[in-house]
N, C-alpha and C. Protein backbone atom coordinates (compact mmCIF):
# COMPACT_ATOMS: atom_id res chain seq x y z
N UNK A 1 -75.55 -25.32 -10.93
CA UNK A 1 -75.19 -23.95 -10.54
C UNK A 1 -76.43 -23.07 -10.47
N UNK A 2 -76.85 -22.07 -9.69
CA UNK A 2 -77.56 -21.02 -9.58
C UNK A 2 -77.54 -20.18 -10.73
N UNK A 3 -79.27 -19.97 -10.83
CA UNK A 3 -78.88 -19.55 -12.62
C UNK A 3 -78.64 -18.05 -12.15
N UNK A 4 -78.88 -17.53 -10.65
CA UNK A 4 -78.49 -16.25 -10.69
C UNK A 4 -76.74 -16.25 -10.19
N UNK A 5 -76.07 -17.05 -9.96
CA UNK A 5 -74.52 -16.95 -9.67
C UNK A 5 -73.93 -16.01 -10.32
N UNK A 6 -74.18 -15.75 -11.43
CA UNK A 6 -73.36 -15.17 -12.37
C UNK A 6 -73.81 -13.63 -12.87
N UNK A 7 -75.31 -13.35 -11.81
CA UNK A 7 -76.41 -12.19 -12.16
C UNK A 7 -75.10 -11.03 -11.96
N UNK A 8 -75.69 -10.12 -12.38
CA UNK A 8 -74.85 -8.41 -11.87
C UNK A 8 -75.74 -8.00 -11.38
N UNK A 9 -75.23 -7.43 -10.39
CA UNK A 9 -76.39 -6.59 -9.41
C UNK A 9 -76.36 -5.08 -9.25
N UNK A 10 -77.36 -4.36 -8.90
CA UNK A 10 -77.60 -2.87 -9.28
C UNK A 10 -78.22 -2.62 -7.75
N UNK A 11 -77.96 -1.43 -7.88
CA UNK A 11 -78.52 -0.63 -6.19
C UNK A 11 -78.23 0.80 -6.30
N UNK A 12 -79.22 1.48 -6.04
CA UNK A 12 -79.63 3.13 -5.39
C UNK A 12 -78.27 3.43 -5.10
N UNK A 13 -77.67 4.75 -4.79
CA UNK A 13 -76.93 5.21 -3.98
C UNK A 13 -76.97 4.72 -2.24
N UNK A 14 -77.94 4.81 -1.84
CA UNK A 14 -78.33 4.51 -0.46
C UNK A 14 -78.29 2.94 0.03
N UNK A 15 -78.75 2.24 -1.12
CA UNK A 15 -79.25 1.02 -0.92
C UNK A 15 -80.49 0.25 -0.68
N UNK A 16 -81.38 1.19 -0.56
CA UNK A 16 -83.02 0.97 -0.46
C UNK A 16 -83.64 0.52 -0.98
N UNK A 17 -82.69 0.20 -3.00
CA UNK A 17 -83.38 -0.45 -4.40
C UNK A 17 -82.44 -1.31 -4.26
N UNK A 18 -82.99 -2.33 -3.99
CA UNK A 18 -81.57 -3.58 -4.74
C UNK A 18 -82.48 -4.39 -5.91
N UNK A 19 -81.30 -5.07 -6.71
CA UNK A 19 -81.69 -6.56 -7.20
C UNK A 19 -80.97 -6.66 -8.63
N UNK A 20 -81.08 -7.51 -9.44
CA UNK A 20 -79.48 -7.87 -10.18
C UNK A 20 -80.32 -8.41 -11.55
N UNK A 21 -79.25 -8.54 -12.62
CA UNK A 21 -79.75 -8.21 -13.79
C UNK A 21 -79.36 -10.07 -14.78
N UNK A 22 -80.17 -11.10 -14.91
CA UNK A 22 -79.53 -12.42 -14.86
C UNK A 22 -78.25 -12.44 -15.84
N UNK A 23 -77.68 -13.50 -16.05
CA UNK A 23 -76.46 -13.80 -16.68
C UNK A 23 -76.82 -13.69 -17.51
N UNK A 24 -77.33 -14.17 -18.68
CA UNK A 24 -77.18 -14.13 -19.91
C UNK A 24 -78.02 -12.67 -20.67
N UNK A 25 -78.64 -12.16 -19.86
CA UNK A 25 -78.94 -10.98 -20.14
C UNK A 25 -77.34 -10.09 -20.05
N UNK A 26 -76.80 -10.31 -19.24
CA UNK A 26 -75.64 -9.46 -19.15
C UNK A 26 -74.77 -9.49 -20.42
N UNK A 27 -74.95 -10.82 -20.44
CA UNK A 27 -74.07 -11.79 -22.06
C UNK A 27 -74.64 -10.57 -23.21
N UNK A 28 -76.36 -10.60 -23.21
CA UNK A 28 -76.38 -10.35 -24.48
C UNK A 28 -77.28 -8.88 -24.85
N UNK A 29 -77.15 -8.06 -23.34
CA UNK A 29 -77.61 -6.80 -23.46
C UNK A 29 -76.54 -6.00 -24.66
N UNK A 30 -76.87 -4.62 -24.37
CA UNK A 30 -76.07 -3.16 -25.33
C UNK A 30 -75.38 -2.46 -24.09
N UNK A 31 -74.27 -1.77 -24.42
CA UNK A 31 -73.59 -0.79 -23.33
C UNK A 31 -73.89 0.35 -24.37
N UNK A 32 -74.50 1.28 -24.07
CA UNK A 32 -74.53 2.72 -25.11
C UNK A 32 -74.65 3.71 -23.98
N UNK A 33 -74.22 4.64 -24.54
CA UNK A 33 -74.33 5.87 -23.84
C UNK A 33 -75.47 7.31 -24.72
N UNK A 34 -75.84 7.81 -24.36
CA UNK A 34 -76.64 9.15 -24.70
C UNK A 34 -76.46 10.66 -24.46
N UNK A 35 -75.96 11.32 -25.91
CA UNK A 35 -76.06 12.78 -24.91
C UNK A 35 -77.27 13.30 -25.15
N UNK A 36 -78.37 13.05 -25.56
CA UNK A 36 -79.89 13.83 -25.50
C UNK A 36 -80.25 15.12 -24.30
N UNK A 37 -80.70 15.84 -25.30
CA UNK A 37 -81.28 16.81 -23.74
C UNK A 37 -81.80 16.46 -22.82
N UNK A 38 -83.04 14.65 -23.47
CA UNK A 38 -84.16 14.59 -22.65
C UNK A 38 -83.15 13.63 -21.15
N UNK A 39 -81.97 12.91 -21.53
CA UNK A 39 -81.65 12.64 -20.86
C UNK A 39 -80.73 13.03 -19.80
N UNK A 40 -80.22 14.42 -20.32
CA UNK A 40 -79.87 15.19 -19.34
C UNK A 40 -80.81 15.91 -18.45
N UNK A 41 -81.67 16.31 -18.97
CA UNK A 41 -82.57 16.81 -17.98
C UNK A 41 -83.13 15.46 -16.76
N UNK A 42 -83.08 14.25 -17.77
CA UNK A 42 -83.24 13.46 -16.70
C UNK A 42 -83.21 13.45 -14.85
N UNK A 43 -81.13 13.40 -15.41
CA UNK A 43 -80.27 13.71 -14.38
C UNK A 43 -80.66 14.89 -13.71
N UNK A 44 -81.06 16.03 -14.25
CA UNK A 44 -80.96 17.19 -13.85
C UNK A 44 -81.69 17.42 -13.10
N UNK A 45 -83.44 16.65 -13.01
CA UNK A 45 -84.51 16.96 -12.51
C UNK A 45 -84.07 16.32 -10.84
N UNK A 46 -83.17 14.99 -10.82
CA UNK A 46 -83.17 14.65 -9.43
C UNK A 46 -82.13 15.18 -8.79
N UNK A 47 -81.46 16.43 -9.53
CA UNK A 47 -80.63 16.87 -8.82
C UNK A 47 -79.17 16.13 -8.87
N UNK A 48 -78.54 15.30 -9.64
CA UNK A 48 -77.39 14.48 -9.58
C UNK A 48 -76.70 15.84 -10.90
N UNK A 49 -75.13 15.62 -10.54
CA UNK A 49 -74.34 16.31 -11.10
C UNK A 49 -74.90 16.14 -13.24
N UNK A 50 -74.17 17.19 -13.47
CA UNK A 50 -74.79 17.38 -14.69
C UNK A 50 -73.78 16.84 -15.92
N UNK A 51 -74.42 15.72 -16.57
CA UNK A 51 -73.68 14.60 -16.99
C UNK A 51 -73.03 15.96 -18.59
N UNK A 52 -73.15 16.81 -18.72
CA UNK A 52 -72.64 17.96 -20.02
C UNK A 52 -71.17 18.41 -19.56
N UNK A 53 -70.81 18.35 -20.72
CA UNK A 53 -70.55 17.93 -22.09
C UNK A 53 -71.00 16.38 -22.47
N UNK A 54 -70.95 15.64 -21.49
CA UNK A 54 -70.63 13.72 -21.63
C UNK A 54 -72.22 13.19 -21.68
N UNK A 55 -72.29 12.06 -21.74
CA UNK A 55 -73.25 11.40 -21.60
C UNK A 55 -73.69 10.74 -20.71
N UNK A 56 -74.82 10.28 -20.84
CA UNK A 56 -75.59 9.55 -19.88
C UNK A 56 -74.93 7.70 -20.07
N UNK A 57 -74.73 7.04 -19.43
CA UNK A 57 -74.19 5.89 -19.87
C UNK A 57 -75.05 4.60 -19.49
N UNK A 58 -75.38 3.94 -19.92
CA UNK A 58 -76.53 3.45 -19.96
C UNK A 58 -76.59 1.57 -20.30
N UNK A 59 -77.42 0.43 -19.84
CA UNK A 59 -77.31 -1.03 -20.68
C UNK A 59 -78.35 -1.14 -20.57
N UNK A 60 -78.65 -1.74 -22.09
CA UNK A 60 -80.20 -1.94 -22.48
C UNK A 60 -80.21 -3.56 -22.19
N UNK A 61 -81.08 -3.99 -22.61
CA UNK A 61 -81.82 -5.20 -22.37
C UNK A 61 -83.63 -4.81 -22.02
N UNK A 62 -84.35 -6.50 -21.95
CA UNK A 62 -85.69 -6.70 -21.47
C UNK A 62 -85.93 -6.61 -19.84
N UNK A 63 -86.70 -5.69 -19.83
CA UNK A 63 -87.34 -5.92 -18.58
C UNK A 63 -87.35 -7.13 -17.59
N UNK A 64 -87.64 -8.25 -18.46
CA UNK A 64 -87.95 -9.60 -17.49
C UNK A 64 -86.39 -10.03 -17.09
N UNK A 65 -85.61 -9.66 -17.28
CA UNK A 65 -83.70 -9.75 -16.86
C UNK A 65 -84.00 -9.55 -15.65
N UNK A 66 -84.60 -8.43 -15.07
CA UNK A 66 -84.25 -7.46 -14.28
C UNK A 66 -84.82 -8.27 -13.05
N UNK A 67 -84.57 -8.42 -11.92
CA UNK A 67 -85.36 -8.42 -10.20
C UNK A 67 -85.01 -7.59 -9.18
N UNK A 68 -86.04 -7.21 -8.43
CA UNK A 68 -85.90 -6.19 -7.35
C UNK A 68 -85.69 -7.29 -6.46
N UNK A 69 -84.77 -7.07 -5.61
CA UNK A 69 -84.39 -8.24 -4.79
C UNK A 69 -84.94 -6.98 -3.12
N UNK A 70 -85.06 -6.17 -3.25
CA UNK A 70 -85.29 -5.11 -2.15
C UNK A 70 -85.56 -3.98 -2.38
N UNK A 71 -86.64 -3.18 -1.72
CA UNK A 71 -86.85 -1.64 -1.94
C UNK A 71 -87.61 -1.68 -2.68
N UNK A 72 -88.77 -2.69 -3.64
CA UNK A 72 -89.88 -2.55 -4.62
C UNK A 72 -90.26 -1.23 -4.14
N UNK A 73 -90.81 -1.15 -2.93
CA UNK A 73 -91.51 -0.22 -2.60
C UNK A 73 -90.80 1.30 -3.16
N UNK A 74 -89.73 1.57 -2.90
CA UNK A 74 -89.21 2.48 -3.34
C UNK A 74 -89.24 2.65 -4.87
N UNK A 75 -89.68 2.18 -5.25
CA UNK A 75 -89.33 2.28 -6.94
C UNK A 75 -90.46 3.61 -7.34
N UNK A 76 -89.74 4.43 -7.67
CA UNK A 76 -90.68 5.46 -8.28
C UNK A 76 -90.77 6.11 -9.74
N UNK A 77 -91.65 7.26 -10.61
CA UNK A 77 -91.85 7.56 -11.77
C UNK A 77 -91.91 8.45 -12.16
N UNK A 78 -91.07 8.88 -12.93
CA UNK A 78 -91.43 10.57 -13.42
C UNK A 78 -91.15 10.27 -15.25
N UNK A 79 -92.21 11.28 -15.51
CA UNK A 79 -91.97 11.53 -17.08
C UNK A 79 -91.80 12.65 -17.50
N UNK A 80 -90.87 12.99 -18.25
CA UNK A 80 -90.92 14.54 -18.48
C UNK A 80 -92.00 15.47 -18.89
N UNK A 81 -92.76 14.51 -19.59
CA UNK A 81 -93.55 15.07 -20.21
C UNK A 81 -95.24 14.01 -20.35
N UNK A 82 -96.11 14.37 -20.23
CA UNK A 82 -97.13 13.34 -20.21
C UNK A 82 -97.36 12.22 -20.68
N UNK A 83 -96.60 11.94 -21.85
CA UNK A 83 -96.46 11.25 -23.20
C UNK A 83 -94.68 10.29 -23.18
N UNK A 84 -93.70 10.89 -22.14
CA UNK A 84 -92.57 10.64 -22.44
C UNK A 84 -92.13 9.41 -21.71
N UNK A 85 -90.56 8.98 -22.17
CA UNK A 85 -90.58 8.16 -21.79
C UNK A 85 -90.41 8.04 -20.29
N UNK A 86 -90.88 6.71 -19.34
CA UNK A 86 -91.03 6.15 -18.33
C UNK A 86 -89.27 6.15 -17.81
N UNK A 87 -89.11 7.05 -16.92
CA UNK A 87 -87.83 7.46 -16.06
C UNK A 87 -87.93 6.81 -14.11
N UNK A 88 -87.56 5.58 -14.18
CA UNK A 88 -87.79 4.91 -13.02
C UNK A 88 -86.61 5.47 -12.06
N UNK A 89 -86.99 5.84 -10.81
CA UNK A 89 -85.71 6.36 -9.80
C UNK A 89 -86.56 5.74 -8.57
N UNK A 90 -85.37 5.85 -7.64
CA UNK A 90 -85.29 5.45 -6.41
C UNK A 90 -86.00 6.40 -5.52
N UNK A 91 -86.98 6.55 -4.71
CA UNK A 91 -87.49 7.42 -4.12
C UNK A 91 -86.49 7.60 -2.62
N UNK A 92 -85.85 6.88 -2.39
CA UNK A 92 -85.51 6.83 -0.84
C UNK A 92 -84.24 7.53 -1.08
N UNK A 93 -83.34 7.72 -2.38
CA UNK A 93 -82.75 8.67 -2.22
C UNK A 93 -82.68 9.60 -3.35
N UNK A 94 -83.48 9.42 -4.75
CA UNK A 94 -83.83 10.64 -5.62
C UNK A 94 -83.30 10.29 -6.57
N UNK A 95 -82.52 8.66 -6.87
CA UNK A 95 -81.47 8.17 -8.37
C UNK A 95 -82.34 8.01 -9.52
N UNK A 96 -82.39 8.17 -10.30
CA UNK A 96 -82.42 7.98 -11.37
C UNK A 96 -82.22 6.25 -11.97
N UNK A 97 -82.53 5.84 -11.89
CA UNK A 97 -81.88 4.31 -12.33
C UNK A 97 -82.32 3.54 -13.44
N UNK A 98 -83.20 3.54 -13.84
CA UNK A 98 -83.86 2.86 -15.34
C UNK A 98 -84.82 3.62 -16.23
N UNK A 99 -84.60 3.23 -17.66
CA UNK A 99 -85.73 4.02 -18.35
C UNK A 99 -86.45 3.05 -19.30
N UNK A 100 -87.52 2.80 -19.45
CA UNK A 100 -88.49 2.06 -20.64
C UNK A 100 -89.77 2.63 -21.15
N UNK A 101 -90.06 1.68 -21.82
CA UNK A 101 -91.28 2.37 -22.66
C UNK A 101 -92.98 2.18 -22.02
N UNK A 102 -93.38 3.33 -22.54
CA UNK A 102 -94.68 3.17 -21.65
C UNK A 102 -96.08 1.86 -21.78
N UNK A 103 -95.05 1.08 -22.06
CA UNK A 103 -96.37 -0.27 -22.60
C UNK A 103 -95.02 -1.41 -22.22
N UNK A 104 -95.97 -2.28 -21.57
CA UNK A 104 -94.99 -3.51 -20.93
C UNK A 104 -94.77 -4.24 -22.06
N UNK A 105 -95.75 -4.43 -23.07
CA UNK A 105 -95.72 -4.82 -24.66
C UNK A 105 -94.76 -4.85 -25.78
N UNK A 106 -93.93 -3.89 -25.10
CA UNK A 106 -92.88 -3.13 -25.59
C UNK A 106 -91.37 -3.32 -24.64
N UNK A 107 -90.90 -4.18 -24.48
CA UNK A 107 -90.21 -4.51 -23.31
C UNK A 107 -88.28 -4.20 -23.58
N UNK A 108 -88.60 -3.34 -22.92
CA UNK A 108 -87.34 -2.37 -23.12
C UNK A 108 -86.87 -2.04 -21.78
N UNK A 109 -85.58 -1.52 -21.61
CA UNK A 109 -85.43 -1.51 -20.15
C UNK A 109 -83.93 -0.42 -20.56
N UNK A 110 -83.27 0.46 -19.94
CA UNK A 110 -82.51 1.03 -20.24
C UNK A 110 -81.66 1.68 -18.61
N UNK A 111 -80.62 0.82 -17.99
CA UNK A 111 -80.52 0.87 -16.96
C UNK A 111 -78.71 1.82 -16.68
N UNK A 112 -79.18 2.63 -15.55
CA UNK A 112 -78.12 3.48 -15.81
C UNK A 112 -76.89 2.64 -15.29
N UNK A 113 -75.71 2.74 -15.49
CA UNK A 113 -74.96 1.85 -15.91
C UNK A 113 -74.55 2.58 -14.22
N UNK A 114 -74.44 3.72 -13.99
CA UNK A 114 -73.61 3.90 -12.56
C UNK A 114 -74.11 2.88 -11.30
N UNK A 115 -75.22 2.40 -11.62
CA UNK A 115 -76.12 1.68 -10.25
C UNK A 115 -75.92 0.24 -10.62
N UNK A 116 -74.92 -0.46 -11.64
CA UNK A 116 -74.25 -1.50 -11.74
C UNK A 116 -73.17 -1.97 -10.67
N UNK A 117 -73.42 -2.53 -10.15
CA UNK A 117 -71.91 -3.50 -8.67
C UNK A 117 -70.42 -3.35 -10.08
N UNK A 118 -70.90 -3.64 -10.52
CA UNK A 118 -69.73 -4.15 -11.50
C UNK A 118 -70.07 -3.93 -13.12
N UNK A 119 -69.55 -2.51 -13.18
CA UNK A 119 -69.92 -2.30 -14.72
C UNK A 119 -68.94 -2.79 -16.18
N UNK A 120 -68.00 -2.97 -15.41
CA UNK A 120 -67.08 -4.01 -15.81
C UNK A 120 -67.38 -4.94 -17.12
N UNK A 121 -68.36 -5.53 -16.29
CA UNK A 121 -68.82 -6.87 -17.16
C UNK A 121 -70.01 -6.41 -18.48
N UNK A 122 -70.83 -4.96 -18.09
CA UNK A 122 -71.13 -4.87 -19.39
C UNK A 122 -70.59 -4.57 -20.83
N UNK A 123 -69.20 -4.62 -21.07
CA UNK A 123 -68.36 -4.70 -22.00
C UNK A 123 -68.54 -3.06 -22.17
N UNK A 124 -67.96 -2.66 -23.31
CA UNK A 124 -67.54 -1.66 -24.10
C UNK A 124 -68.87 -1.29 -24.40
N UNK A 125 -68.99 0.49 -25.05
CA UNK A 125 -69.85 0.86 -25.54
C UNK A 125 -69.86 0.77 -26.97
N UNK A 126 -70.92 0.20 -27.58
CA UNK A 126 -71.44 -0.06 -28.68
C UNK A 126 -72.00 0.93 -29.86
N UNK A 127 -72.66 1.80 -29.20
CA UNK A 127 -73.37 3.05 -29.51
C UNK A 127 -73.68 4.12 -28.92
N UNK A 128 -73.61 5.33 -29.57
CA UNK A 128 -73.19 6.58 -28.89
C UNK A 128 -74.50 7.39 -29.93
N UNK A 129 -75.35 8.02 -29.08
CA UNK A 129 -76.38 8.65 -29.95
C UNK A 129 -76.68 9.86 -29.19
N UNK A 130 -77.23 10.74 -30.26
CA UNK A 130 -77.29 12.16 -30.14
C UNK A 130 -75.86 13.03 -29.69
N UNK A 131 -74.98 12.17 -30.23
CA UNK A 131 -73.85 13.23 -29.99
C UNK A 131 -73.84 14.50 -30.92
N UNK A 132 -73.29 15.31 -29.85
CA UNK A 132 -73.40 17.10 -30.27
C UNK A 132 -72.24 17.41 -31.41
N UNK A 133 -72.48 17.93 -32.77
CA UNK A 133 -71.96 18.74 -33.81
C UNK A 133 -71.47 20.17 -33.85
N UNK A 134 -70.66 20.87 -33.37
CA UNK A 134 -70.56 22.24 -33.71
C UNK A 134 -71.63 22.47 -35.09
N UNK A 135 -72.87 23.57 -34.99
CA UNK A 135 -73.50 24.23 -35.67
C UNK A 135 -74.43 23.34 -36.36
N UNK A 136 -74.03 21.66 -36.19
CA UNK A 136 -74.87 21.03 -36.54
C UNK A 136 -76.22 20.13 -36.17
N UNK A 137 -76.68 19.07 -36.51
CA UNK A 137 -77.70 18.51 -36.04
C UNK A 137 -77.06 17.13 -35.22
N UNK A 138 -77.22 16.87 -34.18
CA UNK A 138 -76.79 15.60 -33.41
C UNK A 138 -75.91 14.34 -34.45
N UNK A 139 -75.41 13.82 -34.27
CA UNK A 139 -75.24 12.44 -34.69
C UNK A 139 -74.95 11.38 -33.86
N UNK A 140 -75.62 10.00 -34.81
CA UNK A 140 -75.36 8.76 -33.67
C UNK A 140 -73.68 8.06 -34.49
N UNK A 141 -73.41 7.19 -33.47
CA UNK A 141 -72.35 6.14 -34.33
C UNK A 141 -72.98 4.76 -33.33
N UNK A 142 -73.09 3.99 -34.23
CA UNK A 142 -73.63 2.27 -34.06
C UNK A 142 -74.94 2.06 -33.32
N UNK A 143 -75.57 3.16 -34.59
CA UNK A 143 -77.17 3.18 -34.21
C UNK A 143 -77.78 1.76 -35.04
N UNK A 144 -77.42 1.33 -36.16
CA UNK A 144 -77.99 0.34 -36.42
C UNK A 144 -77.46 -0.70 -35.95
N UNK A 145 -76.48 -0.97 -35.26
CA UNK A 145 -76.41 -2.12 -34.18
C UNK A 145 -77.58 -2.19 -32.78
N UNK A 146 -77.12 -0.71 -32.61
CA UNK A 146 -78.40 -0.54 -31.34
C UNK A 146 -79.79 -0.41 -31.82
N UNK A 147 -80.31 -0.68 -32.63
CA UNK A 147 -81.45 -0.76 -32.90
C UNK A 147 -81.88 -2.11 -33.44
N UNK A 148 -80.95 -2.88 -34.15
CA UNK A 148 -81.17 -4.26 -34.22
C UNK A 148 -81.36 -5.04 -33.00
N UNK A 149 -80.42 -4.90 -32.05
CA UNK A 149 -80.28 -5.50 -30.86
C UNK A 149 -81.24 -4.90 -30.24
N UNK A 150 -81.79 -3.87 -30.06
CA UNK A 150 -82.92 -3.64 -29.60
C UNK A 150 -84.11 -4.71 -30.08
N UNK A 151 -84.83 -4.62 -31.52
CA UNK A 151 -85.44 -5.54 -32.07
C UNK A 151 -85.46 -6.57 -31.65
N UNK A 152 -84.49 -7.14 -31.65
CA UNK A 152 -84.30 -8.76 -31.59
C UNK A 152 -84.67 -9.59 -29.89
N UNK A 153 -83.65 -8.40 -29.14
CA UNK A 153 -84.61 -8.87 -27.53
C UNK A 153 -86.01 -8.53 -27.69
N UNK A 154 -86.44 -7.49 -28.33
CA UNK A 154 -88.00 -7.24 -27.82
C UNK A 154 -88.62 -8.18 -28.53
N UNK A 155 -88.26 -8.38 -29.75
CA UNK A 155 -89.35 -9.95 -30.76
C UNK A 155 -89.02 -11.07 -29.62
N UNK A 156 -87.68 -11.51 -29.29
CA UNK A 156 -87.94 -12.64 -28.98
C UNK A 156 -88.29 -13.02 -27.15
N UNK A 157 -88.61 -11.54 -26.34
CA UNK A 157 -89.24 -11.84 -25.56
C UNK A 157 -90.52 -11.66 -25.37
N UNK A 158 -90.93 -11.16 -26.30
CA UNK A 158 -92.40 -11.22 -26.85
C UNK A 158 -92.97 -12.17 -27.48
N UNK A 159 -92.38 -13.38 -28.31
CA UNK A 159 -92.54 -14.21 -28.65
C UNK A 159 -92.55 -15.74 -27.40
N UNK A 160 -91.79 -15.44 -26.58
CA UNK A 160 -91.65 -15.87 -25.47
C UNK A 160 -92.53 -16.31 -24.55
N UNK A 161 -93.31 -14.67 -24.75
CA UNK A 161 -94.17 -14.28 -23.26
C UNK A 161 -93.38 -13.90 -22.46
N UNK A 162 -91.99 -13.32 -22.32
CA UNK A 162 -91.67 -13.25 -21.53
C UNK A 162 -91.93 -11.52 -20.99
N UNK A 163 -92.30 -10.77 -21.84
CA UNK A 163 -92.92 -9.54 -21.82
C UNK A 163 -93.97 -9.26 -21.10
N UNK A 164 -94.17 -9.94 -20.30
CA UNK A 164 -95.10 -10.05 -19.05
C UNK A 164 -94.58 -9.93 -17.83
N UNK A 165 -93.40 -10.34 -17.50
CA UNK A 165 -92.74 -10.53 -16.42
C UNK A 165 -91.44 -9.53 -16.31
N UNK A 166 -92.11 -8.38 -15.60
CA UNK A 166 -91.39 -7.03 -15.32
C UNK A 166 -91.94 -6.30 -13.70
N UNK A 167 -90.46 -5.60 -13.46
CA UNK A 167 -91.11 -5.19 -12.49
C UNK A 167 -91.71 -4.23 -12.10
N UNK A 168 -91.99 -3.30 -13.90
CA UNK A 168 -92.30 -1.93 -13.78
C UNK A 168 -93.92 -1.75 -13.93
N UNK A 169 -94.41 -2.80 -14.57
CA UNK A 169 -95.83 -3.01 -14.67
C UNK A 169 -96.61 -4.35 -13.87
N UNK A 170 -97.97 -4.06 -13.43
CA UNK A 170 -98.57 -4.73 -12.90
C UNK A 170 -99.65 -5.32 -13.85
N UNK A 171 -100.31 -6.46 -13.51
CA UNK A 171 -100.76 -7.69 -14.58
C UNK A 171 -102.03 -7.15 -15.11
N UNK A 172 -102.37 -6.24 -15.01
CA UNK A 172 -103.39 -5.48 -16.32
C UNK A 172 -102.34 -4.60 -16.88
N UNK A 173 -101.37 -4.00 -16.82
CA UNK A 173 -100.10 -3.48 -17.73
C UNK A 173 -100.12 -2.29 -17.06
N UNK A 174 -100.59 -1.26 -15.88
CA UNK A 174 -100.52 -0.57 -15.44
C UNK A 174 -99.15 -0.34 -14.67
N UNK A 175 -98.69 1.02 -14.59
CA UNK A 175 -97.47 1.34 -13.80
C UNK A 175 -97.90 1.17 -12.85
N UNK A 176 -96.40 0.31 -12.07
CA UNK A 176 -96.48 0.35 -10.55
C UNK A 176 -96.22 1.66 -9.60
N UNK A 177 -95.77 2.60 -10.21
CA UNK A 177 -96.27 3.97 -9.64
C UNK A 177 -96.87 4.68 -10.69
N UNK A 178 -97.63 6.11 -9.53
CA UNK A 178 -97.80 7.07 -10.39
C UNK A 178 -96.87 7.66 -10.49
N UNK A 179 -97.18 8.36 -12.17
CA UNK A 179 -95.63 9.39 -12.62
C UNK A 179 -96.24 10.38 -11.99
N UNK A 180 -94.61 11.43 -11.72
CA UNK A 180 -94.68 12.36 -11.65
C UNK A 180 -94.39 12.99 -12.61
N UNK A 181 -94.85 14.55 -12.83
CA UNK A 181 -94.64 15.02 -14.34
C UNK A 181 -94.29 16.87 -13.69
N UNK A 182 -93.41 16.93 -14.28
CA UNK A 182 -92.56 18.52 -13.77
C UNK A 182 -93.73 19.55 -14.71
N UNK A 183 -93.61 20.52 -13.82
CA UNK A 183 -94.86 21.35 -14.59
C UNK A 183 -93.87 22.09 -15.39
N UNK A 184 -94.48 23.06 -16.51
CA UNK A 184 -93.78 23.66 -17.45
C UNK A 184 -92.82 24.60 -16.97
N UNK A 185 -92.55 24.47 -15.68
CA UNK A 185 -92.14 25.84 -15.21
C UNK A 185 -90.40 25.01 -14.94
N UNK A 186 -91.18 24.03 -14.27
CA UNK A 186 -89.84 23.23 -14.43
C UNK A 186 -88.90 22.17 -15.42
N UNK A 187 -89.93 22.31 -16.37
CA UNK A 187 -89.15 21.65 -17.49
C UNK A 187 -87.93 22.64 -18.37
N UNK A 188 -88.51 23.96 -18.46
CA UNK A 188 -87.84 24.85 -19.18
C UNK A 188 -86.54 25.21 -18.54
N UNK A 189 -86.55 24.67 -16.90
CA UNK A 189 -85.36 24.85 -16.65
C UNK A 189 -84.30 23.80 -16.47
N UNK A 190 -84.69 23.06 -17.02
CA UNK A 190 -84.06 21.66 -17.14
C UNK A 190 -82.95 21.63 -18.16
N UNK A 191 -83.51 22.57 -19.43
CA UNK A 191 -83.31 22.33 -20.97
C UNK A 191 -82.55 23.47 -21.19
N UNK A 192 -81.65 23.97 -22.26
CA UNK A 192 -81.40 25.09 -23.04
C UNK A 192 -81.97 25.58 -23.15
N UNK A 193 -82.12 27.23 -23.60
CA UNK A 193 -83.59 27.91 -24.42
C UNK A 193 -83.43 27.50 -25.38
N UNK A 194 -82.80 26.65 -26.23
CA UNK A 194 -82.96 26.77 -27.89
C UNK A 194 -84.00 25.24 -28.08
N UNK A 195 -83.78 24.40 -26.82
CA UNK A 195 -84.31 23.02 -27.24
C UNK A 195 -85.78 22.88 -26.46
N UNK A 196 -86.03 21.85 -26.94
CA UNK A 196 -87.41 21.54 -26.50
C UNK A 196 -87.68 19.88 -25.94
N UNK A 197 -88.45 19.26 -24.85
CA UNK A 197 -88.28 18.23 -24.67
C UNK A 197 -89.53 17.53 -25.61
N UNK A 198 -89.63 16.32 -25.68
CA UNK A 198 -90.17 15.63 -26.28
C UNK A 198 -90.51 14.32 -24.94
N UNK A 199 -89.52 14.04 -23.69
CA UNK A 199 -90.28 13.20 -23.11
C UNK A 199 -88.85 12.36 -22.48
């Protein structure tokens, strides 16, 4: 059998980004969702409806899962902030579609669950973080699941080598685009006045 038969596949609104995420990554990724500011502003910066009150919905896994089967070229970068995390979108029509960390070393991948063919198959959500408190400070529920399972793909595709083989970095570890970075003028309007981004 084709070890991709069983892949799930992901695509842009438009269709300009294709390519699919393998089977057993699907098996043994996270379904979590996020209400963070930084990830609303995410949404907010490309202009897609504004995921508030709700969250951002999201499946983690390693980078090396992932193939662009079409549209590499389109793959583009923005960070909120100079320092923040790596927000991959579709240039050909402005999506939003994956987020990871700024070192391929670090092999993380955080893919928005709407640009899934079939979200179906990433099961139930697992973990729910930065949810909002009346008067209080955020809380997560099945953060230490999502952070184990985080761990455990990144040790053991690092142990692998397989942390090499991504499509967001090129083989000295450099991004395959340059980020773009919203000047302060436009970050502040991204956010609440009470909050602040971090990235």
């Amino acid at each position: 059998m084709d070890k991709n038969a069983l892949s799930l596949e992901f695509s842009c609104s438009c269709g300009g980004l294709q390519g699919n995420i393998e089977s057993q990554a699907v098996k043994t990724g996270t379904h979590s969702v996020c209400y963070c500011a930084d990830c609303r502003a995410g949404e907010l910066y490309f202009d897609q409806p504004d995921p508030a009150p709700g969250p951002v919905d999201l499946f983690q896994t390693t980078p090396d899962a992932l193939t662009i089967t079409q549209g590499h070229e389109n793959l583009g970068l923005m960070r909120l902030s100079p320092r923040g995390t790596m927000r991959w979108f579709a240039k050909c029509c402005n999506e939003p579609m994956f987020n990871t960390t700024p070192s391929r070393k670090l092999p993380f991948v955080g893919i928005k669950a709407e640009t899934l063919k079939d979200p179906s198959r990433i099961g139930p959500v697992v973990g729910k973080t930065f949810m909002p408190r009346p008067g209080g400070k955020p809380t997560h529920k099945g953060m230490a699941r999502l952070v184990w399972n985080i761990i455990t793909r990144m040790g053991a595709a690092g142990l692998s080598g397989r942390w090499r083989n991504t499509p967001f970095f090129d083989e000295s570890g450099k991004p395959v685009a340059q980020a773009v970075i919203p000047t302060k003028q436009e970050r502040a309007a991204l956010y609440p006045p009470q909050r602040r981004t971090k990235g």
